[in-house]
PDB file of N, CA and C in Angstrom:
ATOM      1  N   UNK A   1     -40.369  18.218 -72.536  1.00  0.00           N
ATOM      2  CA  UNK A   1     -38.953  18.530 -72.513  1.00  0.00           C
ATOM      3  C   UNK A   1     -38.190  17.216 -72.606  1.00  0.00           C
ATOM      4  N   UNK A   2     -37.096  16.921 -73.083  1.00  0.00           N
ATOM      5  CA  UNK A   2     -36.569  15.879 -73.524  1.00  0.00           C
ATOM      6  C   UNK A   2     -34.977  15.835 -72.314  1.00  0.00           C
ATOM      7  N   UNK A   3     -34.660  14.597 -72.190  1.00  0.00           N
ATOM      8  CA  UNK A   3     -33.900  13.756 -71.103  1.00  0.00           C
ATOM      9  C   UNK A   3     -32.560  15.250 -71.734  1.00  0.00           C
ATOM     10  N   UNK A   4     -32.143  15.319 -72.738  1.00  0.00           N
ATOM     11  CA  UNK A   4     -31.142  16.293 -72.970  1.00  0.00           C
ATOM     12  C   UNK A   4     -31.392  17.883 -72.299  1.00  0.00           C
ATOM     13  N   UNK A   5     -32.254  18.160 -72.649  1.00  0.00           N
ATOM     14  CA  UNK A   5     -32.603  19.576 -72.218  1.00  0.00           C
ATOM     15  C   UNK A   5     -32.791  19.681 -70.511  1.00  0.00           C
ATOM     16  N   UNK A   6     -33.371  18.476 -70.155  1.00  0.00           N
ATOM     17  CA  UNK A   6     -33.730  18.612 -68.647  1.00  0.00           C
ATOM     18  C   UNK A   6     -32.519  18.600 -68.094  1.00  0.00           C
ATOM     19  N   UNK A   7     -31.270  17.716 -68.199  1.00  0.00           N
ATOM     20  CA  UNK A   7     -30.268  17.678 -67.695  1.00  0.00           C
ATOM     21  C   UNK A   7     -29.897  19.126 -68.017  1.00  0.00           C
ATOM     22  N   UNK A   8     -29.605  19.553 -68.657  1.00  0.00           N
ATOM     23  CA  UNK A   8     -28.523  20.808 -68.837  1.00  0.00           C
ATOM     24  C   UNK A   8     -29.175  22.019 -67.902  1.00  0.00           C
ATOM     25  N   UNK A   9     -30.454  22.079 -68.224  1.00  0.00           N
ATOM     26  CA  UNK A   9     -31.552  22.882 -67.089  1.00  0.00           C
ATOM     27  C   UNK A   9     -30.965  22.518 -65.865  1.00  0.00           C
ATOM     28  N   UNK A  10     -31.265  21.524 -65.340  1.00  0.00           N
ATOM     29  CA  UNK A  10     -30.572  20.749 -64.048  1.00  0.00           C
ATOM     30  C   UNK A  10     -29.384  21.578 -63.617  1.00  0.00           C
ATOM     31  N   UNK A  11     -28.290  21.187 -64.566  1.00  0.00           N
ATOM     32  CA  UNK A  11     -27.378  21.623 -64.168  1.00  0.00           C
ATOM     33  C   UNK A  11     -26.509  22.751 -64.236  1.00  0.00           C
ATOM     34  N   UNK A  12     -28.086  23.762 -65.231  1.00  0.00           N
ATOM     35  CA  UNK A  12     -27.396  24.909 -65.105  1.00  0.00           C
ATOM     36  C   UNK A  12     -27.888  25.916 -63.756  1.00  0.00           C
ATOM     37  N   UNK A  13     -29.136  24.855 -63.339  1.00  0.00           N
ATOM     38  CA  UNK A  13     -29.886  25.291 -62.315  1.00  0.00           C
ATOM     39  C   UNK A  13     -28.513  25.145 -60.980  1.00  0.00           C
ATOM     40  N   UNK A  14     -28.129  24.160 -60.758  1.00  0.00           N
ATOM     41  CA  UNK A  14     -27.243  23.829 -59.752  1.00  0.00           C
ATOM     42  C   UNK A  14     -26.098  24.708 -59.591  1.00  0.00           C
ATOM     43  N   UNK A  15     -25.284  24.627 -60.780  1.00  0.00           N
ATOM     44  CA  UNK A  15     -24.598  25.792 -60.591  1.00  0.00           C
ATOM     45  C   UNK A  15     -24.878  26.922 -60.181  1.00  0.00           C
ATOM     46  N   UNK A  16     -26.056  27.760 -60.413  1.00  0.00           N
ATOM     47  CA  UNK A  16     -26.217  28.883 -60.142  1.00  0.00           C
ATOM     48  C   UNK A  16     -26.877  28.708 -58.748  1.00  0.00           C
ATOM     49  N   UNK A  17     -27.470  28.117 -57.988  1.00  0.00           N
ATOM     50  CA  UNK A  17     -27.621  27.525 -56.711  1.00  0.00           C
ATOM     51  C   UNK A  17     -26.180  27.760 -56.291  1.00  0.00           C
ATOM     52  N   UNK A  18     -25.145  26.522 -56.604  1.00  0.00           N
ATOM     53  CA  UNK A  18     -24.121  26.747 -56.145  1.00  0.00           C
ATOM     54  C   UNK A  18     -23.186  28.547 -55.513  1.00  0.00           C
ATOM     55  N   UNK A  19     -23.459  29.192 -56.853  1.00  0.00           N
ATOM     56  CA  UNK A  19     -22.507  30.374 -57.129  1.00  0.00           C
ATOM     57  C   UNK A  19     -23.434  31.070 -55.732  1.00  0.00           C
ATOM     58  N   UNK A  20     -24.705  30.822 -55.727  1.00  0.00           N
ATOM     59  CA  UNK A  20     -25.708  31.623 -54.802  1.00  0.00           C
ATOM     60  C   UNK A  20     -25.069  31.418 -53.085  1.00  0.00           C
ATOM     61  N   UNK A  21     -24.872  29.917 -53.344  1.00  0.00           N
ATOM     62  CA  UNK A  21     -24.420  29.654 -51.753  1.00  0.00           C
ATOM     63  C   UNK A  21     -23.109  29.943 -51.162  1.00  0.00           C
ATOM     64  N   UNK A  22     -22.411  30.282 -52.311  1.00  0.00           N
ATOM     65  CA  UNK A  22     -21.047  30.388 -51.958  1.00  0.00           C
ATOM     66  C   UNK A  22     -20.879  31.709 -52.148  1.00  0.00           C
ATOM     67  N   UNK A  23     -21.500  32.851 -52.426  1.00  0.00           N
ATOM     68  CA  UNK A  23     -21.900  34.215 -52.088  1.00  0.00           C
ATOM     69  C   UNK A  23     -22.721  34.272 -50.851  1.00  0.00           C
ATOM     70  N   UNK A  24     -23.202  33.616 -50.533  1.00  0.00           N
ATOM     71  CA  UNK A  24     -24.640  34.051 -49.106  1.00  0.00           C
ATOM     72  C   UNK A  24     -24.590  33.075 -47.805  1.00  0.00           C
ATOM     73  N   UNK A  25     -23.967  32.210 -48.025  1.00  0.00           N
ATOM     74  CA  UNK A  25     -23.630  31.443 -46.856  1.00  0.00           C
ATOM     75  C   UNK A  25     -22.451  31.157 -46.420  1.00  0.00           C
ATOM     76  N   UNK A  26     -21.065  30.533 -47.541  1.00  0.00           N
ATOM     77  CA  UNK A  26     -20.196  30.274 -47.014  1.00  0.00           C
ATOM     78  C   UNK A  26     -19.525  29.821 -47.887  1.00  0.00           C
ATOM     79  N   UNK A  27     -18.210  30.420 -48.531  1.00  0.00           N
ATOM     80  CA  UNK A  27     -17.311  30.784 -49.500  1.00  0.00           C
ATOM     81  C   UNK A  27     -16.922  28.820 -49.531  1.00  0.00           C
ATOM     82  N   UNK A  28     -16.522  27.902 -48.562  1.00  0.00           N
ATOM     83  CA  UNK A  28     -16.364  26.618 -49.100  1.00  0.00           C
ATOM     84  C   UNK A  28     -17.593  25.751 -50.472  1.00  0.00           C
ATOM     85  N   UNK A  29     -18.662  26.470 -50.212  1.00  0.00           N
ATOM     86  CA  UNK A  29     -19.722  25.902 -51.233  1.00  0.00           C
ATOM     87  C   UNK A  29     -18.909  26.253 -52.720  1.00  0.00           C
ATOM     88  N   UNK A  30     -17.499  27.043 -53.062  1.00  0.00           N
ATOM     89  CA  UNK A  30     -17.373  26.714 -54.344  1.00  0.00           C
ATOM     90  C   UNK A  30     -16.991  25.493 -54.609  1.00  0.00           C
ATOM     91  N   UNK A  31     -16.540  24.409 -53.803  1.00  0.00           N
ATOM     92  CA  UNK A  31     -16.474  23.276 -54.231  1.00  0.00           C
ATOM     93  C   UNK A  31     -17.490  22.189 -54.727  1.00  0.00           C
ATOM     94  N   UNK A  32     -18.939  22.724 -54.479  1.00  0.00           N
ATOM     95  CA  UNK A  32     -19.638  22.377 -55.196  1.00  0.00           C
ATOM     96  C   UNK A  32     -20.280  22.671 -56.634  1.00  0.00           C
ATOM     97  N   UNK A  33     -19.717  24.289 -57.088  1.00  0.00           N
ATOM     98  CA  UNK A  33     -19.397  24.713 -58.258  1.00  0.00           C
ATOM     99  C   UNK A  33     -18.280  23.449 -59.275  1.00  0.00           C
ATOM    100  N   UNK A  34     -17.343  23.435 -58.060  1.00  0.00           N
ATOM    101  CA  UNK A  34     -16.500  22.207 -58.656  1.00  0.00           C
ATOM    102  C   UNK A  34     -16.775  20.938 -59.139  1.00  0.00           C
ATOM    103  N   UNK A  35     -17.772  20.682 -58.527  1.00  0.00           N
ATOM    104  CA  UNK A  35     -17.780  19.029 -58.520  1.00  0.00           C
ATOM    105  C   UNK A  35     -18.953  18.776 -59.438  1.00  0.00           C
ATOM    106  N   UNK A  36     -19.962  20.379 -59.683  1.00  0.00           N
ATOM    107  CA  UNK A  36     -20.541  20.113 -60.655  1.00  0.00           C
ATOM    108  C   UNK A  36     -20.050  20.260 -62.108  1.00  0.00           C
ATOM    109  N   UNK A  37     -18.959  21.020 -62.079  1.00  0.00           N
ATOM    110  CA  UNK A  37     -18.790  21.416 -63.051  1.00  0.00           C
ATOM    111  C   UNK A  37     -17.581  19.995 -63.997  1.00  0.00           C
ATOM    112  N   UNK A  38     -16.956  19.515 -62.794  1.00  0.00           N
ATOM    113  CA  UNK A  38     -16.364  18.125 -63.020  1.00  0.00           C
ATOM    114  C   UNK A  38     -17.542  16.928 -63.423  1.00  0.00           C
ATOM    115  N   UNK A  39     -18.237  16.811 -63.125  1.00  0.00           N
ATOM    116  CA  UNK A  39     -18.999  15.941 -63.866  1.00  0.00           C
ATOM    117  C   UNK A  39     -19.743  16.439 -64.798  1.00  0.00           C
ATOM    118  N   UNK A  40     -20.279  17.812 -65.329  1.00  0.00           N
ATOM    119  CA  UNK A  40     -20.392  17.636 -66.804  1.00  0.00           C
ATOM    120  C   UNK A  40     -19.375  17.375 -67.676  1.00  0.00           C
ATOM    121  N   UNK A  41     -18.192  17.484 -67.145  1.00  0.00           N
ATOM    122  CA  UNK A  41     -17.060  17.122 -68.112  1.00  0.00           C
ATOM    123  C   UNK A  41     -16.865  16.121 -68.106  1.00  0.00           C
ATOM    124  N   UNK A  42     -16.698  14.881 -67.371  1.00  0.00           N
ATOM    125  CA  UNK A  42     -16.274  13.638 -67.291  1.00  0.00           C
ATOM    126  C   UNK A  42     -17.638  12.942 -67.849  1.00  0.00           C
ATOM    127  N   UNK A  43     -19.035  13.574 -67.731  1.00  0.00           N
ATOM    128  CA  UNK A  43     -20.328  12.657 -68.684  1.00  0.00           C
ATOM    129  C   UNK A  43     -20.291  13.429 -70.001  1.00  0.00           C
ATOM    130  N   UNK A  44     -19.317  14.816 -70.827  1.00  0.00           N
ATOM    131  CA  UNK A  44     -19.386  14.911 -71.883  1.00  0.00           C
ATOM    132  C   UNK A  44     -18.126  13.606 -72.297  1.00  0.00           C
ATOM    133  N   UNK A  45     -17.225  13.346 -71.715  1.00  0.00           N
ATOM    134  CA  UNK A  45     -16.664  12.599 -72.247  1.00  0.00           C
ATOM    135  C   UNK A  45     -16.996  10.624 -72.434  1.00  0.00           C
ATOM    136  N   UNK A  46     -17.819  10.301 -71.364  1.00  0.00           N
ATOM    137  CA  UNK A  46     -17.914   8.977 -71.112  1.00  0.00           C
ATOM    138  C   UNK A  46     -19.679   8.850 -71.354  1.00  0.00           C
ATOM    139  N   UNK A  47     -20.223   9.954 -71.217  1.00  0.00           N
ATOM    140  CA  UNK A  47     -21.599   9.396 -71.804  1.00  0.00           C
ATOM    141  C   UNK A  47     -22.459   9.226 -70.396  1.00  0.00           C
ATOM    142  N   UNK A  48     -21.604   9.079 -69.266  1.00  0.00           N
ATOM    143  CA  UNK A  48     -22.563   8.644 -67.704  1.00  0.00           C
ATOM    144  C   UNK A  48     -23.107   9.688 -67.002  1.00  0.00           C
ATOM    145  N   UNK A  49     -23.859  10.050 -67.049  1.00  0.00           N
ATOM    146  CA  UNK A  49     -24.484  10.829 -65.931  1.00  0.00           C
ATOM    147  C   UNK A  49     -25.452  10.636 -65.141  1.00  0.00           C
ATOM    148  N   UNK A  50     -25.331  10.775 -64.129  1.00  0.00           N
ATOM    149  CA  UNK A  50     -26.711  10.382 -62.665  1.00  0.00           C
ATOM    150  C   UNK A  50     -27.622  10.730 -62.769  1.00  0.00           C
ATOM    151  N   UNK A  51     -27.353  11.891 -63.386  1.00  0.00           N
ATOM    152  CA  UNK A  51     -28.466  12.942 -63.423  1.00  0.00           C
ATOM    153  C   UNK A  51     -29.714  12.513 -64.572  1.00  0.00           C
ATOM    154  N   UNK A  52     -29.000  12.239 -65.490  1.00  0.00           N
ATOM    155  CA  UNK A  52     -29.427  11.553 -66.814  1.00  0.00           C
ATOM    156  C   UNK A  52     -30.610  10.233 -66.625  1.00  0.00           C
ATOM    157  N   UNK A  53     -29.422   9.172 -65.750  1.00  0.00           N
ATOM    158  CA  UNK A  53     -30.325   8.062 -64.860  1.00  0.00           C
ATOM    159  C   UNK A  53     -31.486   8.482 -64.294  1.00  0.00           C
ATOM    160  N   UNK A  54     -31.366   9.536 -63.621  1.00  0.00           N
ATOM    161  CA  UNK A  54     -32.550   9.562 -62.474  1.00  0.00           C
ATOM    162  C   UNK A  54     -33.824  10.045 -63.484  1.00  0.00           C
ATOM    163  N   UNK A  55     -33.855  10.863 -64.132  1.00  0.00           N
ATOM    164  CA  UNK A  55     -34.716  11.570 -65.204  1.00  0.00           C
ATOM    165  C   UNK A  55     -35.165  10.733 -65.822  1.00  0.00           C
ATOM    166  N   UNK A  56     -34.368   9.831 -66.356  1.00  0.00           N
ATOM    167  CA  UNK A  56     -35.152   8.452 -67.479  1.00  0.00           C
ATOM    168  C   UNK A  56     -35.799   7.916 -66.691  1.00  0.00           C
ATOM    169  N   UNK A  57     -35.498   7.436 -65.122  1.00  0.00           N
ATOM    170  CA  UNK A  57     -36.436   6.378 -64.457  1.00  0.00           C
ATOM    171  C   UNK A  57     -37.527   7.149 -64.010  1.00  0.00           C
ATOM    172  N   UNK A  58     -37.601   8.375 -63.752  1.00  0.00           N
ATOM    173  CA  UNK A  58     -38.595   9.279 -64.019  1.00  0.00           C
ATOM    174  C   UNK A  58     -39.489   9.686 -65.137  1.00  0.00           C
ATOM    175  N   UNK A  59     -39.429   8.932 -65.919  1.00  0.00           N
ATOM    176  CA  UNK A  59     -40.060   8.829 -67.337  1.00  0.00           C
ATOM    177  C   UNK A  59     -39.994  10.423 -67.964  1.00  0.00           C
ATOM    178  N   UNK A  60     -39.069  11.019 -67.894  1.00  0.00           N
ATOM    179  CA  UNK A  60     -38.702  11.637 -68.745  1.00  0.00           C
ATOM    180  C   UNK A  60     -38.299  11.512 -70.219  1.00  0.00           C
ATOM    181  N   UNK A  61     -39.064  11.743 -71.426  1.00  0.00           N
ATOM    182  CA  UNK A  61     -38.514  11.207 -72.457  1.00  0.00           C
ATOM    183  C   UNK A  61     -37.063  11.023 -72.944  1.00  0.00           C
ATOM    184  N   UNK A  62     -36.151  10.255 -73.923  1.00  0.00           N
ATOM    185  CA  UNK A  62     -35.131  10.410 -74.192  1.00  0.00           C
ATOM    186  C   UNK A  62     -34.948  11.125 -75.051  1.00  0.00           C
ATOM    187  N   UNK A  63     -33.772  11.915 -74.778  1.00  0.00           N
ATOM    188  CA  UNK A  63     -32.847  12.356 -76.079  1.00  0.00           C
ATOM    189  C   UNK A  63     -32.242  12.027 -77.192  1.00  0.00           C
ATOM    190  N   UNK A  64     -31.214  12.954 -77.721  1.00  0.00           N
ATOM    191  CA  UNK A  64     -29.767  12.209 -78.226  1.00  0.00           C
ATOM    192  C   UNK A  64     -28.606  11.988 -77.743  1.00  0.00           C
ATOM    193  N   UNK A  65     -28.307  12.591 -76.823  1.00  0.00           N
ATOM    194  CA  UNK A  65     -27.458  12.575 -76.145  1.00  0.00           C
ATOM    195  C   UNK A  65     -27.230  11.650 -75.197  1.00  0.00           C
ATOM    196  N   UNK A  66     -28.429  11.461 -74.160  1.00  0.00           N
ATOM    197  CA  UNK A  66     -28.571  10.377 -73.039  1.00  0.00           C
ATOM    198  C   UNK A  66     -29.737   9.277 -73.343  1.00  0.00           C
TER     199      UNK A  66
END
């Protein structure tokens, strides 16, 4: 699986984690819907993502994207 695909997996995984916790535990967890959903937007625009970092130093192959 390639550094592109794993991220988006990642973070489509998180979100839906998210939506899970903020149905089953405690309605403030949509702000972590938020904050994920704010940084795929701010790394579609600037190219940075953490997530991206951590995966490459994990020898995850690269993409095109990251």
């Amino acid at each position: 699986m390639s550094l592109d695909r794993m991220v988006l997996a990642f973070a489509g995984a998180m979100v839906l984690l998210s939506v899970v916790l903020t149905l089953f535990v405690h309605p403030l967890f949509v702000w972590f819907t938020v904050f994920i959903g704010a940084n795929m937007l701010q790394s579609a625009f600037t190219g940075f993502c953490p997530a991206a970092i951590l995966f490459k130093k994990l020898g995850i192959r690269p993409g095109t994207a990251f």
